[in-house]
Structure formats: C-alpha cells, structure tokens
Protein backbone atom coordinates (compact mmCIF):
# COMPACT_ATOMS: atom_id res chain seq x y z
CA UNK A 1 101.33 103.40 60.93
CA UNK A 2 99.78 100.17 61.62
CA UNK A 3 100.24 96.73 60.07
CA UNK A 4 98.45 94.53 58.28
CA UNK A 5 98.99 91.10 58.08
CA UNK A 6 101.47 89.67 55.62
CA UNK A 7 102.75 85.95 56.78
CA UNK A 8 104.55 86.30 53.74
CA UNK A 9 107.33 88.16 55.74
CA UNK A 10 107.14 85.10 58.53
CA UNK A 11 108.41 82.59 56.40
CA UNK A 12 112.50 82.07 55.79
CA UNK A 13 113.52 83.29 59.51
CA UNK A 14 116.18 81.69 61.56
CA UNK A 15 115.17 79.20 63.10
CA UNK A 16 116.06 80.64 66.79
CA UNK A 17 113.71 83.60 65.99
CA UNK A 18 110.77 80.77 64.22
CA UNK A 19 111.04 78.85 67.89
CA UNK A 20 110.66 81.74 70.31
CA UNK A 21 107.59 83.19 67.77
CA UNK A 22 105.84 79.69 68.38
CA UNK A 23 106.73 79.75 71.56
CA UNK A 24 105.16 83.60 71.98
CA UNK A 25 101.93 82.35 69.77
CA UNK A 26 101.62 79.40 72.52
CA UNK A 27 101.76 81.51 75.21
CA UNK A 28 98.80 84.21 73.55
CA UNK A 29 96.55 81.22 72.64
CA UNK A 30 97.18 79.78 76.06
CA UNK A 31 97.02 82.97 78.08
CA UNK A 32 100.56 82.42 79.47
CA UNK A 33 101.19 84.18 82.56
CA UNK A 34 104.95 83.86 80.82
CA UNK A 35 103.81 86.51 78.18
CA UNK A 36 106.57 89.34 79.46
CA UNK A 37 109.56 86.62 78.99
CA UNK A 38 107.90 85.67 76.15
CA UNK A 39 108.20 88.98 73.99
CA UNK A 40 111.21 89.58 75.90
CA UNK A 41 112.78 86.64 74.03
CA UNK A 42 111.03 87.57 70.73
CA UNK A 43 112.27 91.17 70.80
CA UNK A 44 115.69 90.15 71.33
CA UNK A 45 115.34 87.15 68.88
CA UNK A 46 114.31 90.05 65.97
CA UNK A 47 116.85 92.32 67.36
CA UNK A 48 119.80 89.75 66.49
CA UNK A 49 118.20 88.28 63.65
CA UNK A 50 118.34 91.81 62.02
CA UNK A 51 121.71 92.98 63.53
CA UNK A 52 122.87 89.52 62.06
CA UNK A 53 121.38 89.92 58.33
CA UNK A 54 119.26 87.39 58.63
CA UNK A 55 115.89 89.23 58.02
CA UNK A 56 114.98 92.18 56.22
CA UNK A 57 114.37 95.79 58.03
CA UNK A 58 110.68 95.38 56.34
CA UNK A 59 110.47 91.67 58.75
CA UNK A 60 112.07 93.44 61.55
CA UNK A 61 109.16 96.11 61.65
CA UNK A 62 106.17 93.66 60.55
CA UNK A 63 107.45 91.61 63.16
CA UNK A 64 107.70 94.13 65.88
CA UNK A 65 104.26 95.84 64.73
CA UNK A 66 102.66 92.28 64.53
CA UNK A 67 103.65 90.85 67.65
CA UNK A 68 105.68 92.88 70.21
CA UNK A 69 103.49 95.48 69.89
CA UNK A 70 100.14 94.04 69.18
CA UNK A 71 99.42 95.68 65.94
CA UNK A 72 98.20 93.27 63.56
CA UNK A 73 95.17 93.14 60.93
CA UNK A 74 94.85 96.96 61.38
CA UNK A 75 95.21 99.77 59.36
C-alpha cells in the first residue's frame, strides 16, 4: 500500500535522523549525484532511530514509503 503524505509523522525525530532527511531532501532538489549515500544514510538513520525507540513503527514505514522508496502523495 502506498503513502500519502502526513508531515505530521516528520516532526519530533532525533535529530541525527532530522539532519540526514535534510540532507537527502538537498540532494533530490539538487539532483545529487550523492543520492545512493544519501538514502543509504537515511535508511540506516530510520533503522536505529526505530531499533532505539525513538520513533514510532507507523514513522518508520511513512518514512521508508515516503522517502527510501519514493512513495509519497500516492494512494
């Protein structure tokens, strides 16, 4: 199932996991030839922000649908 957007589940994140999602969002506007180390470092950034309590399994999978794999504002 696809996601649609909910920023609502972007806000309270560590802030290790807010810096490498700006830093992801850069690269996209900017059309980063970086993009693979990009989501690389997002993916893993979820990954321990989840194993670590920090978000929520619904923010883990909005984030993953959203932005690792390209998901967004569908349904």
């Amino acid at each position: 199932m696809m996601e649609k957007k909910k920023p609502y589940l972007e806000k309270l994140l560590p802030t290790y996991l807010e810096k490498d999602l700006e830093a992801y969002k850069k690269g996209l506007e900017e059309n980063s030839s970086l993009l693979d180390c990009l989501v690389n470092e997002l993916q893993g950034s979820i990954n321990s922000a989840f194993v670590d309590g920090e978000i929520t399994e619904e923010q883990c999978d909005y984030l993953y649908a959203a932005y690792v794999y390209g998901e967004e504002d569908s349904e």
